[in-house]
Structures are given as structure tokens and as C-alpha cells.
Protein backbone atom coordinates (compact mmCIF):
# COMPACT_ATOMS: atom_id res chain seq x y z
CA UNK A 1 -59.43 58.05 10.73
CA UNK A 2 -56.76 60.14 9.37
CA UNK A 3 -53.54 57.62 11.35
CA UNK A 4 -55.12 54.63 9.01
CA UNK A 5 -55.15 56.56 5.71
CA UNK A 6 -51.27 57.84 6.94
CA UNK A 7 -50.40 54.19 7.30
CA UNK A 8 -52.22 52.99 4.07
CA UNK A 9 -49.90 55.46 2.29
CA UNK A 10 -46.49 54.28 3.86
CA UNK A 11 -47.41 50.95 4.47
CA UNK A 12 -49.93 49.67 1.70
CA UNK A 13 -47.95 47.28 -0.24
CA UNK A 14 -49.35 44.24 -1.40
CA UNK A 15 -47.85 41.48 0.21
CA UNK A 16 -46.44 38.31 -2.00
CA UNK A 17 -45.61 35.17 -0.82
CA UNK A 18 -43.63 32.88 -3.02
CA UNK A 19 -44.81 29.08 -3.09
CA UNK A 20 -44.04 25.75 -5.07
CA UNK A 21 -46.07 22.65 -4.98
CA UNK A 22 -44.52 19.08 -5.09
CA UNK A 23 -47.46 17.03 -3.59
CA UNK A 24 -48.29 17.67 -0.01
CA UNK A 25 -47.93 16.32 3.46
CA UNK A 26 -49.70 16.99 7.03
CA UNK A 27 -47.92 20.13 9.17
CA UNK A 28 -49.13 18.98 12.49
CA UNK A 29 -46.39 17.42 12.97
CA UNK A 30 -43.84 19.42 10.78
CA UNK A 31 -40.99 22.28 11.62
CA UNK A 32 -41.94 25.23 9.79
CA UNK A 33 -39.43 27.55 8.75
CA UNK A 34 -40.52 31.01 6.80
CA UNK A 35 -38.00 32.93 5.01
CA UNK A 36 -38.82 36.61 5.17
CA UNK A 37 -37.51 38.88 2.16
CA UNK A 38 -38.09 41.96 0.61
CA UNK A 39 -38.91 42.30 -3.22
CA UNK A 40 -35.55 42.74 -4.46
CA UNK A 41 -34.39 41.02 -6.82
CA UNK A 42 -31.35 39.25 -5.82
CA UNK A 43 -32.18 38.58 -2.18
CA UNK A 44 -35.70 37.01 -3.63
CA UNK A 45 -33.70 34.68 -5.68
CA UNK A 46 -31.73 33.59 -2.57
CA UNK A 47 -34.43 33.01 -0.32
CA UNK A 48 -36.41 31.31 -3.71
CA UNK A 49 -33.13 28.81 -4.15
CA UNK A 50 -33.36 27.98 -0.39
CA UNK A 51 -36.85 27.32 -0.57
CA UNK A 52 -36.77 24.97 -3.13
CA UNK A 53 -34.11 23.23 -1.22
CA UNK A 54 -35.30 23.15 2.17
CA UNK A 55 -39.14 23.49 1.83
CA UNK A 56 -39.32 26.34 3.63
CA UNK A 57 -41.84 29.35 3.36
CA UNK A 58 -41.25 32.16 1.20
CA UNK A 59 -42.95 35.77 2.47
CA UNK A 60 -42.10 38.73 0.71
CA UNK A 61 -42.65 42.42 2.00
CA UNK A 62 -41.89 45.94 -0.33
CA UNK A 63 -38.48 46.95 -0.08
CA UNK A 64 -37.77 49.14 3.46
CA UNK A 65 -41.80 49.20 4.16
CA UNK A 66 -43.56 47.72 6.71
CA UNK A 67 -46.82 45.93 6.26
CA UNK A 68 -48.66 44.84 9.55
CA UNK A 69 -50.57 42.47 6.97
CA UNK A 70 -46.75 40.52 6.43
CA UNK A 71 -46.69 39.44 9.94
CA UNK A 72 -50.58 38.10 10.13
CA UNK A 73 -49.46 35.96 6.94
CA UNK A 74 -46.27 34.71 8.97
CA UNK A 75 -48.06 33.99 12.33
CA UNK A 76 -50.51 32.17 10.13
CA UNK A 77 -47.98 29.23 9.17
CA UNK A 78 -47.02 28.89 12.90
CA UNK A 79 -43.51 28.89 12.68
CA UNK A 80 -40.90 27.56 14.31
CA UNK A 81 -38.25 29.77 13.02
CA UNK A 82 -38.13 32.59 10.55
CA UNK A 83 -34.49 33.68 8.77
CA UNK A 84 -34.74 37.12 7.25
CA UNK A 85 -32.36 37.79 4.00
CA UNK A 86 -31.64 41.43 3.93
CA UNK A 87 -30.63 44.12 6.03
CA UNK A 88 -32.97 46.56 7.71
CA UNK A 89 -32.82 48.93 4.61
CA UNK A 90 -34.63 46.10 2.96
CA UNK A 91 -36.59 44.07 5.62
CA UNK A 92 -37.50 46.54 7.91
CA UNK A 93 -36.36 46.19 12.12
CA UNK A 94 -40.53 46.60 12.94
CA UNK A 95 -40.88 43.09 11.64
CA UNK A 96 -38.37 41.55 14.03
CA UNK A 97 -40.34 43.21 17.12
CA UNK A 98 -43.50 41.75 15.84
CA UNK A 99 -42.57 38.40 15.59
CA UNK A 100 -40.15 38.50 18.74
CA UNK A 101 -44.00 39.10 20.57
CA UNK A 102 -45.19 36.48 19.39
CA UNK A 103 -41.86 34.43 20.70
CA UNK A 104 -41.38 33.60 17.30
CA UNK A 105 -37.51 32.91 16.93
CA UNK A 106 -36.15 35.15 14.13
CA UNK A 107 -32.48 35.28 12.14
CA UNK A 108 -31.26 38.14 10.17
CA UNK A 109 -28.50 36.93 7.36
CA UNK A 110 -27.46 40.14 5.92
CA UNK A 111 -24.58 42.38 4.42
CA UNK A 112 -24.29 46.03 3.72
CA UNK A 113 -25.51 45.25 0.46
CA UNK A 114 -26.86 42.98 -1.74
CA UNK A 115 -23.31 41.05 -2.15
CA UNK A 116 -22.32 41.19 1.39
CA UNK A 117 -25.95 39.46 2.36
CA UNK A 118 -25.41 36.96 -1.24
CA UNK A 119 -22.01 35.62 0.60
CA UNK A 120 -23.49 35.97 4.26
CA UNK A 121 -26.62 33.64 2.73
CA UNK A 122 -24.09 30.92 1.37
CA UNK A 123 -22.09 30.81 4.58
CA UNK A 124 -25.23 30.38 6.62
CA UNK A 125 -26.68 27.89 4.55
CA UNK A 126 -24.32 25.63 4.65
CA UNK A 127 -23.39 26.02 8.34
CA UNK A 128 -25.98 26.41 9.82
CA UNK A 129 -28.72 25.02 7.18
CA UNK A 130 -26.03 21.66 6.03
CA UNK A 131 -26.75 22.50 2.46
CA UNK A 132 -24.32 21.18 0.68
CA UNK A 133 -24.06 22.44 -2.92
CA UNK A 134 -22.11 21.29 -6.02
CA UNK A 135 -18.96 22.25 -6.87
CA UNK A 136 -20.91 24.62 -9.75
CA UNK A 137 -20.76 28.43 -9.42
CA UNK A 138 -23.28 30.47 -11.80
CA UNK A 139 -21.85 34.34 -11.06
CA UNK A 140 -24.69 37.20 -12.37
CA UNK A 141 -24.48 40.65 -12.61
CA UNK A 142 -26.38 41.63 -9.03
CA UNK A 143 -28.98 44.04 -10.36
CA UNK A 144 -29.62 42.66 -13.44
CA UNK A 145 -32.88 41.36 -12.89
CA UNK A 146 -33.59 39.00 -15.93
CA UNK A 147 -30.34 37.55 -16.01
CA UNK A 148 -31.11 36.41 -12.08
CA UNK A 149 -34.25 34.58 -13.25
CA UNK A 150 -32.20 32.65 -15.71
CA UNK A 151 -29.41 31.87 -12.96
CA UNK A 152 -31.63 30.64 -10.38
CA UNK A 153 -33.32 28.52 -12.59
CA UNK A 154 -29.30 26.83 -13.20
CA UNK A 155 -28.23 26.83 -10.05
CA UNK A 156 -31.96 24.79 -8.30
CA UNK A 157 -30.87 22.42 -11.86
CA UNK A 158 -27.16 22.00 -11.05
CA UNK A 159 -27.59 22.85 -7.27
CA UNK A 160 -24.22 25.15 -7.57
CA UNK A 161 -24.21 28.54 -5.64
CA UNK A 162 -25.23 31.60 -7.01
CA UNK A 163 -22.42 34.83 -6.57
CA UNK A 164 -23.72 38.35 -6.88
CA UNK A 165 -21.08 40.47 -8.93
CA UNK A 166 -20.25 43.95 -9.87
CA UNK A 167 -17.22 45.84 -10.90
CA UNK A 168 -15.43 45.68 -7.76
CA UNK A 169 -16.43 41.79 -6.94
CA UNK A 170 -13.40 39.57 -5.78
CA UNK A 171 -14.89 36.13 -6.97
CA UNK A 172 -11.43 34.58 -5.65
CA UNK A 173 -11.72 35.25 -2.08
CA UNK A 174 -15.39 34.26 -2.68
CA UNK A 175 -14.49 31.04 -3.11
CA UNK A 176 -12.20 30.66 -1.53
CA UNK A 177 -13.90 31.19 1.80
CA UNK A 178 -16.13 28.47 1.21
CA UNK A 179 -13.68 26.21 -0.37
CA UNK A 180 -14.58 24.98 -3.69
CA UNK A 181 -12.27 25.17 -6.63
CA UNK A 182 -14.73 25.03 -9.27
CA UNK A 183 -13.65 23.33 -13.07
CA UNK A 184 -16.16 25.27 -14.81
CA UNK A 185 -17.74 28.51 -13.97
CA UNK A 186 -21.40 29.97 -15.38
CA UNK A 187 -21.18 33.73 -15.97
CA UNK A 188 -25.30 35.29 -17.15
CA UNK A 189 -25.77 38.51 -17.49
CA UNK A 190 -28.01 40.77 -19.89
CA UNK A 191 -26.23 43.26 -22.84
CA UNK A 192 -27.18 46.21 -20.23
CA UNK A 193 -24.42 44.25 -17.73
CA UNK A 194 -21.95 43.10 -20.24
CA UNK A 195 -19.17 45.17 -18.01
CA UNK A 196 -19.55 43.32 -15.23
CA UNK A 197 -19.44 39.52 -16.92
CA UNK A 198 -16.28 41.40 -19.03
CA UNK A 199 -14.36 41.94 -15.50
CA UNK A 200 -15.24 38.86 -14.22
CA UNK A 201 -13.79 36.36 -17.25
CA UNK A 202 -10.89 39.02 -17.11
CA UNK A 203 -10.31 38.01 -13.75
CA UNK A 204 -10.95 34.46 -13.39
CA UNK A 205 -9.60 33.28 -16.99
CA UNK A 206 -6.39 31.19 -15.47
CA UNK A 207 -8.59 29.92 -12.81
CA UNK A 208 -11.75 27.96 -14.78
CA UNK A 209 -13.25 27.18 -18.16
CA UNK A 210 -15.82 30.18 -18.01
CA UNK A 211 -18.96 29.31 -20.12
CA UNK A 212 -20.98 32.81 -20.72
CA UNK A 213 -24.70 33.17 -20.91
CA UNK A 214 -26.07 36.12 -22.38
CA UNK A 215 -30.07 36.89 -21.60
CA UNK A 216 -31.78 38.41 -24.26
CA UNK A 217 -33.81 41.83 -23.16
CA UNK A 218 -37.01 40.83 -24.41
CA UNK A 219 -40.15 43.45 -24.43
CA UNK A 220 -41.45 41.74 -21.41
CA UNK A 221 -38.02 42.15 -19.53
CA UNK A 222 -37.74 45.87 -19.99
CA UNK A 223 -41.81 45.97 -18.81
CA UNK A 224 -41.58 44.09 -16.03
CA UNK A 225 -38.10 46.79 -14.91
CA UNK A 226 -40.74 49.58 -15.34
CA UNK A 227 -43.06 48.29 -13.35
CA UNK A 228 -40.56 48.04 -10.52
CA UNK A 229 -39.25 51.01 -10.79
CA UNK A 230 -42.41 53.05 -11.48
CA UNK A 231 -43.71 50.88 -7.99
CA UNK A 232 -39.82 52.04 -6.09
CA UNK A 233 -41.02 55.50 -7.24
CA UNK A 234 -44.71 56.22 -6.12
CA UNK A 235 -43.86 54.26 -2.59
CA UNK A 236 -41.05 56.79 -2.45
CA UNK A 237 -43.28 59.47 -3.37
CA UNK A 238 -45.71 58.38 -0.44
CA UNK A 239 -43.24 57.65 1.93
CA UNK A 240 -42.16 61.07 2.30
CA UNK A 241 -45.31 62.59 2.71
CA UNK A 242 -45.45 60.76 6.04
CA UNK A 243 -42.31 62.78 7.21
CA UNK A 244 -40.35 65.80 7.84
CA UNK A 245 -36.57 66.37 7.04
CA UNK A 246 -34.13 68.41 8.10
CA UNK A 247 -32.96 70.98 4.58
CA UNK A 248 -30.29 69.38 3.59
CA UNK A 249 -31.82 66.00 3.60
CA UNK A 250 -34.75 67.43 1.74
CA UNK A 251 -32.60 69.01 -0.96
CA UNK A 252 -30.64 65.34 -1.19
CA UNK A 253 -33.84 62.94 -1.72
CA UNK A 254 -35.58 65.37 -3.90
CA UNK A 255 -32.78 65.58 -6.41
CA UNK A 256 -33.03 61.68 -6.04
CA UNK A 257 -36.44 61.16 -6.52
CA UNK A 258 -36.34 63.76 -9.78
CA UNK A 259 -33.47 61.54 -11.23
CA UNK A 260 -35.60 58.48 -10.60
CA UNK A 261 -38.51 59.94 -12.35
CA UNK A 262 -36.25 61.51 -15.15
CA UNK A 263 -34.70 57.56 -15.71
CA UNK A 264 -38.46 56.40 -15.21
CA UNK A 265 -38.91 58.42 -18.00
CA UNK A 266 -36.35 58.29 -20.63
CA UNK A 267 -36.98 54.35 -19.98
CA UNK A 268 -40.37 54.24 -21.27
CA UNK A 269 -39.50 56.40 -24.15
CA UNK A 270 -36.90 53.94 -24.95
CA UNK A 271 -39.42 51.19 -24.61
CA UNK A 272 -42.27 53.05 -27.24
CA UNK A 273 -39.10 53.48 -29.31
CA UNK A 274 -38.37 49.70 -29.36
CA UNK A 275 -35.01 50.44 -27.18
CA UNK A 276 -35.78 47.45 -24.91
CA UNK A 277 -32.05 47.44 -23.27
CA UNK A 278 -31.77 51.11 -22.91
CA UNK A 279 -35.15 50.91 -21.51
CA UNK A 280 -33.86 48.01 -18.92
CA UNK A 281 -31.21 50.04 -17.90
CA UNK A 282 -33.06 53.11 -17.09
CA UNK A 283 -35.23 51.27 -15.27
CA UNK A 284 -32.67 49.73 -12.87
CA UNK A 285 -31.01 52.95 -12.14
CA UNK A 286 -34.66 54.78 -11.22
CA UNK A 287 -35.45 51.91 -8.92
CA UNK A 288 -31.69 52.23 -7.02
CA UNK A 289 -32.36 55.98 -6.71
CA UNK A 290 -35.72 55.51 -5.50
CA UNK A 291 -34.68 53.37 -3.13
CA UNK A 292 -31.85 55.29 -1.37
CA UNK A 293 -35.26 57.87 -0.64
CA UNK A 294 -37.23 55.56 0.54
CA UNK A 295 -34.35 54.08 3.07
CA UNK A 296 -34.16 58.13 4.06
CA UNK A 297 -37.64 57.90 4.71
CA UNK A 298 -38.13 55.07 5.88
CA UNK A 299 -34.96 56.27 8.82
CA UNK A 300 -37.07 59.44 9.03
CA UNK A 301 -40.34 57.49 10.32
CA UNK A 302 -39.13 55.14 12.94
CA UNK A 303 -37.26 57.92 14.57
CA UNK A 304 -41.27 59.90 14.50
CA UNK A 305 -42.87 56.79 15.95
CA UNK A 306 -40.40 56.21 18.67
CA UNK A 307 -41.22 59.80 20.08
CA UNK A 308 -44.87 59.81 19.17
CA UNK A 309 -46.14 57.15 21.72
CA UNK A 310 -49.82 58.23 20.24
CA UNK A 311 -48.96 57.11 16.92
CA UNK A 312 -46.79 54.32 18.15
CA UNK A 313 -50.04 52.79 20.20
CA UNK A 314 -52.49 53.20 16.69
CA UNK A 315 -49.92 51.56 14.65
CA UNK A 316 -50.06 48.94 17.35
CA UNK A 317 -53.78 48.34 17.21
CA UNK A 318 -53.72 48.23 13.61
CA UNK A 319 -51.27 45.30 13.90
CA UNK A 320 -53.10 43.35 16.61
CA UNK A 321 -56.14 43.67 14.60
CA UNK A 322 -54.84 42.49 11.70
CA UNK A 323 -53.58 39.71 13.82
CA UNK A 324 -56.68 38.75 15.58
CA UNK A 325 -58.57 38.38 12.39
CA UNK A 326 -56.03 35.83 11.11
CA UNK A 327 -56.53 34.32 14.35
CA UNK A 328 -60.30 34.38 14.52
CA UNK A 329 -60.04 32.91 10.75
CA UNK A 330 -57.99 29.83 12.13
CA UNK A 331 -60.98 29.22 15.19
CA UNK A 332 -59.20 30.60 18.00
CA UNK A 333 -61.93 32.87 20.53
CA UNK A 334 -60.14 35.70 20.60
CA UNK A 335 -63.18 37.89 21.92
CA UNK A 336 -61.63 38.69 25.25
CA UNK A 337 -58.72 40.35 23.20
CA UNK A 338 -60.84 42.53 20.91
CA UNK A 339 -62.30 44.07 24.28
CA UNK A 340 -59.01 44.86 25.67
CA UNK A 341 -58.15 46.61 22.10
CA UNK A 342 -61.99 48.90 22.53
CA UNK A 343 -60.20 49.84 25.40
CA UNK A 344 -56.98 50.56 24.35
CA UNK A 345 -58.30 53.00 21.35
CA UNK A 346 -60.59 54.75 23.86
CA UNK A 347 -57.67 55.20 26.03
CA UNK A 348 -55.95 56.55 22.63
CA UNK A 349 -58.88 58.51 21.55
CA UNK A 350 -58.59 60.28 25.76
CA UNK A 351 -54.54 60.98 25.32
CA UNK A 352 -54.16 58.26 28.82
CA UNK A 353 -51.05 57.38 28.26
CA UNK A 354 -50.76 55.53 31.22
CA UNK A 355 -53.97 53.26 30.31
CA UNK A 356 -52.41 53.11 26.98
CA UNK A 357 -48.87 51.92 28.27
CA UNK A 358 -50.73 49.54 30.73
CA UNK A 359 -52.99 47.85 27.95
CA UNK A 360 -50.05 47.64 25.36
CA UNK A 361 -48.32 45.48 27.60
CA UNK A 362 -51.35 43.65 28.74
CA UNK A 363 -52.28 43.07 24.89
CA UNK A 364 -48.94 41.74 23.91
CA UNK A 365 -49.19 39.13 27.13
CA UNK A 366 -52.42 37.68 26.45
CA UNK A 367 -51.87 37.69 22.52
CA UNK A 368 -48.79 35.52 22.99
CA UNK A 369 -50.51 33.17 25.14
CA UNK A 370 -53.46 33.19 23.22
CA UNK A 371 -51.11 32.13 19.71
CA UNK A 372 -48.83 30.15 21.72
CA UNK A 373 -51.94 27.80 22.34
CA UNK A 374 -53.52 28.17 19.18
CA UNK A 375 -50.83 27.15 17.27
CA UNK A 376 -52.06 23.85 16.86
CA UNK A 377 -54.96 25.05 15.28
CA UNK A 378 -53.24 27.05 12.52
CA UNK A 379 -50.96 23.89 11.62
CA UNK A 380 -54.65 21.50 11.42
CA UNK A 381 -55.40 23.90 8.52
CA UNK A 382 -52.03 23.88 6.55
CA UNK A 383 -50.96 21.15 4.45
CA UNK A 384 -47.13 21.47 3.51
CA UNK A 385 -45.61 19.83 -0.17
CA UNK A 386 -43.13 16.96 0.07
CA UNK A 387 -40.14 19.08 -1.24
CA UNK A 388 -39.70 22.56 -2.19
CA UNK A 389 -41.72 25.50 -0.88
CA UNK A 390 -44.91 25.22 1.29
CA UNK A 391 -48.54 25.36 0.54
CA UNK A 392 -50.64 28.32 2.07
CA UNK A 393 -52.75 27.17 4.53
């Protein structure tokens, strides 16, 4: 049917879920917490760090998509509570309605941007999470995707706090909001982001003994920032084709998306060529503009399926079917429910909106009561590790 392949295009991301294995435990008996987060880079290393702190579940979903298959592997864990890093650019509103269904409780921690969500993270975590971290700060450049990987492997080490910087960063009135004073301060950052570790020893030379870490951009670096971007790019690319914009925005987001592709481009000639850094930095910048489309897009598409109640009911199906197979997986009889969805995409299928407004609501009821007694049967399956992140079921 033509609505699947539409969704396949804006929605088909493969889904990732982050995990680390100390030696497990029973869940039976277990809170469960999942940390939802989209695939960028700094907000992954957050929700990673507080993972390998907490033991709780890491999910990841494409930046600004929606995946109906994200929510079936959520529901699958059970859980009692799932915190979302990132803003709705990033971790898209459609997820909080799914799991709200299933009277699953959810938390957004989140900023305007990447920084904003980095300090709203820290305050949250040790508020309302207790964490209580060392008085070690590792500060990295916040799109400089290597050098990340190398500070969240110090800060789980030293268990110090991990600050997202750019030009315009105040680390000061970072710290002191949370009130440490640190001795010694960790600045790692790639060549590509030697600006932004420059204005940040500038800054905070009086204040600390600054010890500087500069990441290497290896081959594999500058690949792996292709890859991304080149991923940013073709979900942009199929995002669009899912919706219409007004002129203006049309003219805007294609000049974007033919600047992405242009960086895409002069990145992997700068790769062949051996440029590995030049080739990192192109890379970031295509990813950022392909981005801003795809949250355009991504704007552009909620706003269709809030007026389109036809589209908004086979999106729906999709989701509960998705849902019920993760359910029929776990041994829950959930035959009655996969009668009431025939019905519903007949009901589709004859444009009876009423019908289809009746058995939405109907659906939703009896799926939450079915999970909300099934539950049990999803935690017999999983077995969780002793510390850090959780085993899949």
C-alpha cells in the first residue's frame, strides 16, 4: 500500500540501542528506566555516561524521525520510566504520545540546543537522579564527534561531568551553577576544533590548571563523519518528498540541502586526497545543514498528519501492529486486538471516520490494559547486568 512505502521513506531508520554487560541479574523484580535519544552525537554520549552510571536502558532513534519500531523496542523492557535527552527537533513529540498510551511515565531534559540540553542533563542528574560526580570537568568541542568518544571514555574513568563548548560557551557560570570549583580542568578536542579549546584556556587560564587533549583525525574518524552525514543527507532527501512547502521555505531547505551535498562532497574528495581533517570538517557542517531540513520537514509532516485524520489512523495501525507483534513475541494473546485492528483498516479502507474515531479509542483502551497486565511477562524474559547498561531481553 502506497501510506506504508510513504512511511518507510520518512520513517525507515534503523533503530540502535546502546547496551553494556557487567554480569546480569533477574528484572522481575527490578525498576527499569530507558533513556530515549536520538543519534547525535553529544546527547548519545550523555545518555551513554548515564547509563553506565545508573544501569539504565539506552534506545536510540534517527535524529527528528520517528520510527514506530523505537517504541515496540521500549514497551519491550517494560519500563517504569523513560527520560528523553533532546528536544523535539531531535527526539521527536510522536514518541511521547506513544508511550503516554501505554501509561508509560516519560521526562524530556532538553535545551534549545545541544549545550542548553548538556547543562539541563547535569542539573537533572544530580537532582533528580543523586548522581554525584567528581569535582573533574572534561570540556569538548560539542560537534566534534571523535573528540566526544575520547571524553566520555574520561569522564565514566574519573566520573567528572562532561561540558559541551563552542565559541560563545560561558564555562564560568557553568560551574558555577552546579557548584564545583574544579583544580584541574580536561579540555579534548580534534585539530578541526582547535578554536573552540583556544577560547576556552583563554578564558579559564586564572581559574584552573587546564590539561589539553588533542584527538588525532584518523582515516576511520573522517569515515565514520561521512557516513553520518551522507545518512543526515538521504533522510533529508526522503523526508521532503513526504511534504509540501510553502516557496519560500522551499527555496530555504533546497539551498540547504545543496550545501550539504556540496560539503558531502568536497569531504570525500578530501578523504581520497588523504585530507582526513578537512574531510572531518566537511562532514560536520553537511550533517548540521542537513539537519536544519530535516527539522523543516519533519515541522512540515506533523502539521499534514494532524489534518489528515486518514493518514493519522494508518500511521496508527502501523504502530499498534508493530506493537502487538512485540507483544505476541513476549506470550501475551493479543488475538482479540488484531480483530479490532481488521476492523479499523476496513473502516479506513470505507473513509468511516466515525468507525475509525470509535476504534482508535477503543484500540488504545484495550492495548493499555492488555500491556499493563502483560508486563510481567516481558520482565520474565529480560535479564538486566549488575551495573552499567541493560541486557536486551
Amino acid at each position: 500500500m502506497m501510506w506504508k512505502k510513504g512511511i518507510a521513506l520518512l520513517f525507515g531508520l534503523m533503530l540502535v540501542a546502546t547496551t553494556l554487560s557487567f554480569g546480569r541479574v533477574a528484572a522481575a523484580d527490578t525498576s527499569v528506566t530507558v533513556i530515549l535519544v536520538s543519534d547525535n552525537e553529544a546527547d548519545c554520549a550523555l545518555a551513554e555516561y548515564l547509563a553506565n552510571v545508573t544501569g539504565a536502558i539506552v534506545v536510540t532513534t534517527g535524529w527528528g524521525a520517528y520510527d514506530p519500531n523505537v517504541t515496540a523496542e521500549i514497551m519491550s523492557y517494560a519500563p517504569d520510566e523513560v527520560i528523553i535527552i533532546g528536544g523535539p527537533d531531535a527526539v521527536v513529540e510522536q514518541y511521547v504520545s506513544d508511550l503516554q498510551d501505554l501509561n508509560i511515565t516519560v521526562e524530556r531534559w532538553w535545551g534549545q540546543n545541544r549545550y542548553e540540553t548538556n547543562v539541563a542533563v547535569i542539573w537533572n542528574a544530580t537532582v533528580k537522579l543523586r548522581i554525584k560526580f567528581e569535582n573533574s570537568v572534561i570540556v569538548v568541542p560539542g560537534n566534534d564527534t571523535g573528540a566526544i568518544k575520547e571524553a566520555l571514555r574520561k569522564a565514566v574513568k574519573v566520573h567528572g561531568i562532561i561540558i559541551f563548548a563552542n565559541d560563545t560557551t560561558d564555562l564560568i557560570r557553568i560551574m558555577a551553577k552546579f557548584q564545583i570549583m574544579p583544580k584541574n580542568i580536561t579540555i579534548i578536542h580534534s585539530h578541526v576544533m582547535m578554536h573552540v579549546a583556544e577560547r576556552v584556556r583563554e578564558r579559564m587560564r586564572t581559574h584552573a590548571n587546564i590539561t589539553e587533549i588533542e584527538v588525532n583525525v584518523t582515516p576511520e574518524m573522517a569515515l565514520t563523519a561521512i557516513n553520518a552525514s551522507e545518512e543526515r543527507i538521504a533522510t533529508a532527501r526522503e523526508m521532503l518528498q513526504n511534504v509540501t512547502l510553502d516557496p519560500q521555505e522551499e527555496m530555504l531547505v533546497t539551498k540547504m540541502l545543496a550545501l550539504a551535498e556540496k560539503e558531502l562532497e568536497n569531504a570525500k574528495d578530501a578523504y581520497d586526497m588523504g585530507k582526513y581533517g578537512r574531510a572531518y570538517g566537511q562532514a560536520i557542517a553537511a550533517k548540521a545543514h542537513a539537519e536544519f531540513v530535516i527539522r523543516v520537514a519533519s515541522d512540515e509532516w506533523e502539521v499534514k498528519v494532524r489534518f489528515e485524520p486518514a493518514m493519522r489512523a494508518e500511521i496508527f495501525v502501523h504502530r499498534v501492529e508493530i506493537q502487538l507483534n512485540v507483544m505476541e513475541r513476549a506470550g501475551i494473546n493479543v488475538t482479540e486486538l488484531e480483530e479490532l485492528v481488521g476492523q479499523l483498516k476496513v473502516a479506513i479502507e470505507n473513509k468511516d471516520y466515525d468507525a475509525i474515531d470509535s476504534l482508535m479509542e477503543q484500540i488504545r483502551r484495550e492495548l493499555l490494559e492488555l500491556y499493563a497486565n502483560g508486563r510481567g511477562k516481558f520482565r520474565e524474559r529480560m535479564v538486566l547486568p549488575v551495573h552499567g547498561g541493560h541486557a536486551r531481553p
